[in-house]
N, C-alpha and C. Protein backbone atom coordinates (compact mmCIF):
# COMPACT_ATOMS: atom_id res chain seq x y z
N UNK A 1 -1.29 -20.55 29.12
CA UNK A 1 -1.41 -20.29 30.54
C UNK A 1 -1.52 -18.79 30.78
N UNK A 2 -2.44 -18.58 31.52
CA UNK A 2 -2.59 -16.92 32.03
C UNK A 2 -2.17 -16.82 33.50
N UNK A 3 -1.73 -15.58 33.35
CA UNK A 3 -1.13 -14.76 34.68
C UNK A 3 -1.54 -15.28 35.93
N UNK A 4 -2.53 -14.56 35.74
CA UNK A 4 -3.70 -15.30 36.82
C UNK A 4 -3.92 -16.64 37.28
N UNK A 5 -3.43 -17.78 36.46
CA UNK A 5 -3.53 -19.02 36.48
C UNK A 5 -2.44 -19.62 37.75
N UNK A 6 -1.21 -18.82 37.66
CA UNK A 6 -0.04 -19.13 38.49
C UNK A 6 -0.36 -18.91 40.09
N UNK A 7 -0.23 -20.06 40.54
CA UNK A 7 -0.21 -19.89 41.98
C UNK A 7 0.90 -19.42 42.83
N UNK A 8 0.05 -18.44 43.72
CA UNK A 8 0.95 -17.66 44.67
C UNK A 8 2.14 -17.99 45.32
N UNK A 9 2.02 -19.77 45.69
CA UNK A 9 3.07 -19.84 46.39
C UNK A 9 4.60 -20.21 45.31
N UNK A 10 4.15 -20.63 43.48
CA UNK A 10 4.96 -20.09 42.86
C UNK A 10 5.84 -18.99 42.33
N UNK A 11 4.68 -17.86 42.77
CA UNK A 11 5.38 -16.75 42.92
C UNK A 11 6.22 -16.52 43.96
N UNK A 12 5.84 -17.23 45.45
CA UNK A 12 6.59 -16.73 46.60
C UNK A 12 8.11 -17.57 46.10
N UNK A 13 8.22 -18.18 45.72
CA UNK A 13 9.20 -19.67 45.19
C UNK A 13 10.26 -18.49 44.44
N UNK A 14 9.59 -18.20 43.31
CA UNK A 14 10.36 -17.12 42.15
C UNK A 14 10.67 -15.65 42.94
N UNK A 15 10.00 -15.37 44.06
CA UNK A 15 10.87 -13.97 44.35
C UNK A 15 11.95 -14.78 45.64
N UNK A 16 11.73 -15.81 46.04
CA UNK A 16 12.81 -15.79 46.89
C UNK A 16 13.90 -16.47 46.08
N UNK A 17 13.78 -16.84 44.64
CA UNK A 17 14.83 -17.47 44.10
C UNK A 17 15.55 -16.18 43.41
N UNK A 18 14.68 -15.31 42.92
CA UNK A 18 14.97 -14.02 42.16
C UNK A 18 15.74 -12.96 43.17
N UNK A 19 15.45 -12.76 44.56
CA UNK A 19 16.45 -12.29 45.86
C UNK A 19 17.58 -13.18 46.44
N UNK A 20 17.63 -14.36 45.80
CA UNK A 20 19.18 -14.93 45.91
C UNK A 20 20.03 -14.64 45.11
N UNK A 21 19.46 -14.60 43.93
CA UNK A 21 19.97 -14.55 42.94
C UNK A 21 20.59 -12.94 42.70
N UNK A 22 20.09 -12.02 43.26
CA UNK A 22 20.38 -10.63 43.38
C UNK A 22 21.01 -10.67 44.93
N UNK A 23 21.08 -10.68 45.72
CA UNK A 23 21.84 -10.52 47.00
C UNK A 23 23.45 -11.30 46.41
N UNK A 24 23.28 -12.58 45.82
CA UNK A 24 24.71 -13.23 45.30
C UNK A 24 25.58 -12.21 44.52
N UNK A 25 24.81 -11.92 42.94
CA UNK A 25 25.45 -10.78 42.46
C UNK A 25 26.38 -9.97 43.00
N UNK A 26 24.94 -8.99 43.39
CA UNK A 26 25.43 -7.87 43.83
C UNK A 26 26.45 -7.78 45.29
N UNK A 27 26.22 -8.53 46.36
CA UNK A 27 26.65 -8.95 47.68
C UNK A 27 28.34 -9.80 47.09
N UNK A 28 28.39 -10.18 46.01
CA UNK A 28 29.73 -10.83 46.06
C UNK A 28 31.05 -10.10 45.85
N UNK A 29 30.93 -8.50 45.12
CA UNK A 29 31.57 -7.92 44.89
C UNK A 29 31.92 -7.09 45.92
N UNK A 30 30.73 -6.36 46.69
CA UNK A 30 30.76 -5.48 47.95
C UNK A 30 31.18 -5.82 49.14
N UNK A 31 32.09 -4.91 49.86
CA UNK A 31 32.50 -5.16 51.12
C UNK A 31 31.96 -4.19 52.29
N UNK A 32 32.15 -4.86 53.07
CA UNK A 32 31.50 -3.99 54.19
C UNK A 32 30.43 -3.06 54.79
N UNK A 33 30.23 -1.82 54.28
CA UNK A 33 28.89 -1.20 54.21
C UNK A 33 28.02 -1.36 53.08
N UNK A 34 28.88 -1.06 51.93
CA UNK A 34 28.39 -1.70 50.64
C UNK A 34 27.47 -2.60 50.23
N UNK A 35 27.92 -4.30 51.31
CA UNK A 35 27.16 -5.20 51.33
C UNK A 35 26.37 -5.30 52.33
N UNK A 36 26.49 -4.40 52.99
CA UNK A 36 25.09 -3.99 53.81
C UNK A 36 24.02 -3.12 53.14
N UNK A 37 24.24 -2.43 52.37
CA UNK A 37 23.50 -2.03 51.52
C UNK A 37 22.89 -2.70 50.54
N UNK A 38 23.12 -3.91 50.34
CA UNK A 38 23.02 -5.02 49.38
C UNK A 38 21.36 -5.51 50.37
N UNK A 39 21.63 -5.80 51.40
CA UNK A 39 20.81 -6.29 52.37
C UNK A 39 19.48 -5.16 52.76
N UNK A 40 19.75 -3.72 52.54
CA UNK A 40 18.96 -2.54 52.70
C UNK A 40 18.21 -2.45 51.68
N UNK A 41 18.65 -2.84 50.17
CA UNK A 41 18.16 -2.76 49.40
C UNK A 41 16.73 -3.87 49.42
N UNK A 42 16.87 -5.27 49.31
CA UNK A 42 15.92 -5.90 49.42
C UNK A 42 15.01 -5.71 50.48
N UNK A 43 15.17 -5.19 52.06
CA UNK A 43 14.60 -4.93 52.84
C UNK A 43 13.43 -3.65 52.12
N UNK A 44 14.59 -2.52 51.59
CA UNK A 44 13.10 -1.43 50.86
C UNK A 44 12.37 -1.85 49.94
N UNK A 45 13.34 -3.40 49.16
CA UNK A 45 11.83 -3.10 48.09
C UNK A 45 11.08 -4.44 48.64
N UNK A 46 11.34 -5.07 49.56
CA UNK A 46 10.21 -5.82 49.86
C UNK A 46 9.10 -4.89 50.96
N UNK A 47 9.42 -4.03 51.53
CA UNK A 47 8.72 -2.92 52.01
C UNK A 47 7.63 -2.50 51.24
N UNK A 48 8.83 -1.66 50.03
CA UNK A 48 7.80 -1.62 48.72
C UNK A 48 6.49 -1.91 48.47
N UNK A 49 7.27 -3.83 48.83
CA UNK A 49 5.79 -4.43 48.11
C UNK A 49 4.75 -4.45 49.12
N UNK A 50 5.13 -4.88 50.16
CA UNK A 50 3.89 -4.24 51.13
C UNK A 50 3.49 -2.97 51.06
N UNK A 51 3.50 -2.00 51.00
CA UNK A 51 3.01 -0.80 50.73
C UNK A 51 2.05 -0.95 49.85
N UNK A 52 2.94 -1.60 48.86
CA UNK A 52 1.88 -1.54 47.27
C UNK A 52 0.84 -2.51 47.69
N UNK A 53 0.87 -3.85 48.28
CA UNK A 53 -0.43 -4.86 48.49
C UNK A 53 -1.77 -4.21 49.12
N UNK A 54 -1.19 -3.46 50.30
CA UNK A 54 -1.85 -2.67 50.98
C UNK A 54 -2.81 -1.44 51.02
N UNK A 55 -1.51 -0.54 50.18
CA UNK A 55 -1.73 0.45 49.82
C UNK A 55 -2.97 1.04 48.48
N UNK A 56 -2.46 -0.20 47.97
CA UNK A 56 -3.28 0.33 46.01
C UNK A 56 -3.94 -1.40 46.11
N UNK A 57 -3.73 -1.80 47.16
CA UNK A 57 -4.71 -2.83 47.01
C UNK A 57 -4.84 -4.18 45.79
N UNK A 58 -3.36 -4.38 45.43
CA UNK A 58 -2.99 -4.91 44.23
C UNK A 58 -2.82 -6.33 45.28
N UNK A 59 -2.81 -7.20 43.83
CA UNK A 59 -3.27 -8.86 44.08
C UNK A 59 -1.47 -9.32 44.68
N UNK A 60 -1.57 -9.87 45.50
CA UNK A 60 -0.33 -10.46 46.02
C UNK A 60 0.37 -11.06 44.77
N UNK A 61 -0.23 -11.96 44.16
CA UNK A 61 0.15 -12.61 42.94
C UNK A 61 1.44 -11.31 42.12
N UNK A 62 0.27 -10.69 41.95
CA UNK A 62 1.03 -9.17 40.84
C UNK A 62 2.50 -8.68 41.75
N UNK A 63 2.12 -8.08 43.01
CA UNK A 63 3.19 -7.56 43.63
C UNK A 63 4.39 -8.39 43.74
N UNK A 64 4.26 -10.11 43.91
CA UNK A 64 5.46 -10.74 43.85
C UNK A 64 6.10 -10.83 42.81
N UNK A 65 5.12 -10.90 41.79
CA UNK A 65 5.59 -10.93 39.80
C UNK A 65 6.44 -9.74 40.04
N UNK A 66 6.34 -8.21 40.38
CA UNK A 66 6.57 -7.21 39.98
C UNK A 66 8.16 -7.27 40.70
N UNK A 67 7.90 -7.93 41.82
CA UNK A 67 9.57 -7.95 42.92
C UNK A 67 10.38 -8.46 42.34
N UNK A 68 9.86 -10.02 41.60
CA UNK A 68 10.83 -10.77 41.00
C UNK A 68 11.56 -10.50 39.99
N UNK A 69 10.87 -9.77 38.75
CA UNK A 69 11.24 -8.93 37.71
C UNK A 69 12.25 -7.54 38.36
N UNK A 70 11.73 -7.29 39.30
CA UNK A 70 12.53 -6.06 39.90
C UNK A 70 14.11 -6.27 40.21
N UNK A 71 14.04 -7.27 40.95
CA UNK A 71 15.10 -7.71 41.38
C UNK A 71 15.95 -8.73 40.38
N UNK A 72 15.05 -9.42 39.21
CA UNK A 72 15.73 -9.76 37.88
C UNK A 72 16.44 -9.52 37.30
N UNK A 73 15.79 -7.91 37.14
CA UNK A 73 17.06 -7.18 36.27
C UNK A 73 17.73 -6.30 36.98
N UNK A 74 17.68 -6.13 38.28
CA UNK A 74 19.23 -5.46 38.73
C UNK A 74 20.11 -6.68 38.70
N UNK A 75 20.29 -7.88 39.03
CA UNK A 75 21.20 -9.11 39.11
C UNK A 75 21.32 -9.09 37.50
N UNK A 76 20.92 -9.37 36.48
CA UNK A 76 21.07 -9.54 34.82
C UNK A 76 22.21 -8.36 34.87
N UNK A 77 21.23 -6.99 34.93
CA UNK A 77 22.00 -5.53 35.34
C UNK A 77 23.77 -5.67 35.00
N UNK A 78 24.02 -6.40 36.07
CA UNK A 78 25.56 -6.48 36.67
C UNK A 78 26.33 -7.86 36.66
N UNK A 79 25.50 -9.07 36.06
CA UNK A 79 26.18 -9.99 35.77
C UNK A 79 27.34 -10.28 34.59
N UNK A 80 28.51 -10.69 35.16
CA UNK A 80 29.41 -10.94 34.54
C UNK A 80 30.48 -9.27 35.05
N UNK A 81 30.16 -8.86 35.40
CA UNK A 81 30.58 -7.69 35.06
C UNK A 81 31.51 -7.50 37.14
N UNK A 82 31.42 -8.77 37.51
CA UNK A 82 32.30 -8.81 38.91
C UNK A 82 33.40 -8.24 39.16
N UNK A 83 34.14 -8.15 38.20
CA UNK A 83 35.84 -7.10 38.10
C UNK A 83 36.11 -5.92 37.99
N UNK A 84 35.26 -6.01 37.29
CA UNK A 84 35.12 -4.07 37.32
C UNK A 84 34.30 -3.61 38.18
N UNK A 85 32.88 -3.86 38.56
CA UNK A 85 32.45 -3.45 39.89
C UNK A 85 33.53 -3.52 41.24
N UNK A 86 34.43 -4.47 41.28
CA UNK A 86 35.42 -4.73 42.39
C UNK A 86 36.21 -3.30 42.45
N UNK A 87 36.72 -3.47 41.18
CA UNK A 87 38.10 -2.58 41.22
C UNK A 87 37.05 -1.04 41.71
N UNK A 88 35.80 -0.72 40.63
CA UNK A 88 34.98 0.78 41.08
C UNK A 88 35.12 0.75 42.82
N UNK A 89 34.20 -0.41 43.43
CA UNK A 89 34.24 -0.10 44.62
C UNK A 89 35.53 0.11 45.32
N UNK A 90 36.76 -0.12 44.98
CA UNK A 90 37.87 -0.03 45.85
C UNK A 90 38.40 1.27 45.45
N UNK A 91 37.95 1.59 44.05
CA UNK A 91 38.48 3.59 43.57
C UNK A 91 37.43 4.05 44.79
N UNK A 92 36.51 3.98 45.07
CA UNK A 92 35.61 4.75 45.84
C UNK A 92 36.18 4.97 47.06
N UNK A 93 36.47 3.41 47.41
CA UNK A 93 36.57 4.06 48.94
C UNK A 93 37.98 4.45 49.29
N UNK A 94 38.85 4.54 47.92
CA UNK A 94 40.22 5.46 47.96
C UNK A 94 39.76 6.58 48.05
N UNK A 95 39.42 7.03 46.87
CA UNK A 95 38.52 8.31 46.56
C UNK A 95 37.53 8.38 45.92
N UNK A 96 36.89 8.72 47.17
CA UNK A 96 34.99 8.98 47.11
C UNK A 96 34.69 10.12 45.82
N UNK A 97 35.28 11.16 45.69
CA UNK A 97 35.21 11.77 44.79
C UNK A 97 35.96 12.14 43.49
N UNK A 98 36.56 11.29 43.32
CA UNK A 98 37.28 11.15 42.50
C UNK A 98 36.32 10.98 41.13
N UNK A 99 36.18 11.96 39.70
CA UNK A 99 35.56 12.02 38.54
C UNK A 99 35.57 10.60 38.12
N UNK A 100 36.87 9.68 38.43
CA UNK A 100 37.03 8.75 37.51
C UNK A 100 35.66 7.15 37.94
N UNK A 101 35.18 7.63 39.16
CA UNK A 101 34.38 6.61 39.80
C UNK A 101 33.04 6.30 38.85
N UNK A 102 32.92 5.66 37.54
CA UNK A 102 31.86 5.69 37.19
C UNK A 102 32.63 4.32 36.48
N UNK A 103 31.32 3.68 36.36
CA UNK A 103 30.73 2.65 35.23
C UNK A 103 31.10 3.09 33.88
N UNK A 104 31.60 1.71 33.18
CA UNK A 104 32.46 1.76 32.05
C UNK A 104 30.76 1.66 30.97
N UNK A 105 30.51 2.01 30.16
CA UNK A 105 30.16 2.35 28.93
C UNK A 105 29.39 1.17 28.80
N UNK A 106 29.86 0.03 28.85
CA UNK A 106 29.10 -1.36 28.33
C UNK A 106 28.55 -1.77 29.63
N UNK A 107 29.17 -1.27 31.01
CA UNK A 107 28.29 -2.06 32.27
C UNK A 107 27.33 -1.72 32.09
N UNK A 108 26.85 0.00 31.97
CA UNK A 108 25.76 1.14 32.16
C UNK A 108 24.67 0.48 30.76
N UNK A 109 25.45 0.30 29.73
CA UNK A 109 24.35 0.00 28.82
C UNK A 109 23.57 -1.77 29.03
N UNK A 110 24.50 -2.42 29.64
CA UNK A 110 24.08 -3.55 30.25
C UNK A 110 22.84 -3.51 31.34
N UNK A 111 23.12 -2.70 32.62
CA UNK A 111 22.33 -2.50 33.28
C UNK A 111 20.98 -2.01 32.73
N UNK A 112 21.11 -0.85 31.81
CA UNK A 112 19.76 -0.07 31.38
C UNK A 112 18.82 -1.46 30.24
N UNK A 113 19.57 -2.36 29.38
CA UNK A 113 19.23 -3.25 28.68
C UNK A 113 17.99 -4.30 29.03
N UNK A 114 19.38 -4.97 30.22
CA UNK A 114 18.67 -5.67 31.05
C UNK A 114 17.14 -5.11 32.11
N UNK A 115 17.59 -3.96 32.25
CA UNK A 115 16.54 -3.60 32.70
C UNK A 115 15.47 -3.73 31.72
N UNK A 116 15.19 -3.19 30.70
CA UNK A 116 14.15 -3.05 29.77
C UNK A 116 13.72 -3.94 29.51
N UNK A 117 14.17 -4.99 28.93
CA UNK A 117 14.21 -6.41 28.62
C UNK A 117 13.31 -7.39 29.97
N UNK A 118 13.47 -7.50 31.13
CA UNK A 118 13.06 -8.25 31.88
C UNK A 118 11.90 -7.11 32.19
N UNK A 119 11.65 -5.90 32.48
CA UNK A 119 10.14 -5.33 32.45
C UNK A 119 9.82 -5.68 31.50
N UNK A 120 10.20 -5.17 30.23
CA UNK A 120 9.00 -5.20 28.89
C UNK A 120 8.51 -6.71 29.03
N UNK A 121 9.26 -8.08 29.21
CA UNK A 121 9.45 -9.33 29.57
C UNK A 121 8.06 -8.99 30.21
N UNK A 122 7.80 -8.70 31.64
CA UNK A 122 7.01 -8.73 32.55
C UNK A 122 5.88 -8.28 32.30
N UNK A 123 5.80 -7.03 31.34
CA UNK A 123 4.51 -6.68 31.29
C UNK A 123 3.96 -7.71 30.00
N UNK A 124 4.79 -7.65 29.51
CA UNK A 124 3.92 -8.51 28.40
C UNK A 124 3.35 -9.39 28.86
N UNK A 125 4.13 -10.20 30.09
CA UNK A 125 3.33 -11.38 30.51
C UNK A 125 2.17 -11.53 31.37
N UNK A 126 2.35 -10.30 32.22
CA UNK A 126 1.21 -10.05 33.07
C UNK A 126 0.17 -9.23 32.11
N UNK A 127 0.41 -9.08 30.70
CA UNK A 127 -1.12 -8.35 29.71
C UNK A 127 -1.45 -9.94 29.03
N UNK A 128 -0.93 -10.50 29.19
CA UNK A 128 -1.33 -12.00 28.74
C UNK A 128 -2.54 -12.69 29.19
């Protein structure tokens, strides 16, 4: 099966399953502005993708592939990893500046992983 072969409204199917699936994540740990930011986020990058349909004139098909993968691996990113994002966000809004506010070693390499993994994933499939 080629790229091209997949119909659009499967793609529309996979980015709105791929933005539940990332609003749950990320939205379950965050409180208050936080998880409004959860909600800001999908608003810019579905923006994004209009820009990009529009803009560079790319196939709807592609731009939804590209959202779904986008939003893939920030949710992969941070899965499992609900307790310790909890406890970070509650050091923060003790103290915002506090040195100690960072991501433990295995979240950060999780996030960057997953990231790579579901692009490289993506392009391979859309050079298919």
């Amino acid at each position: 099966m080629n790229f091209s072969e997949i119909p659009v409204l499967a793609l529309w199917l996979a980015a709105a399953v791929c933005t539940a699936v990332f609003a749950v994540t990320w939205g379950s740990w965050m409180t208050g502005k936080l998880r409004r930011a959860v909600y800001y986020m999908i608003a810019g990058m579905a923006l994004f993708g209009v820009a990009t349909y529009y803009g560079k004139e790319m196939p709807l098909g592609e731009v939804l592939f590209l959202y779904s993968v986008a939003m893939l691996a920030l949710a992969l990113g941070v899965l499992g990893r609900r307790g310790e994002l909890t406890r970070l966000a509650e050091a923060v809004k003790r103290d915002p500046k506090s040195p100690d506010n960072k991501l433990s070693t295995g979240a950060t390499v999780q996030i960057v992983v997953a990231g790579l993994v579901v692009v490289g994933a993506g392009t391979w499939f859309m050079s298919t």
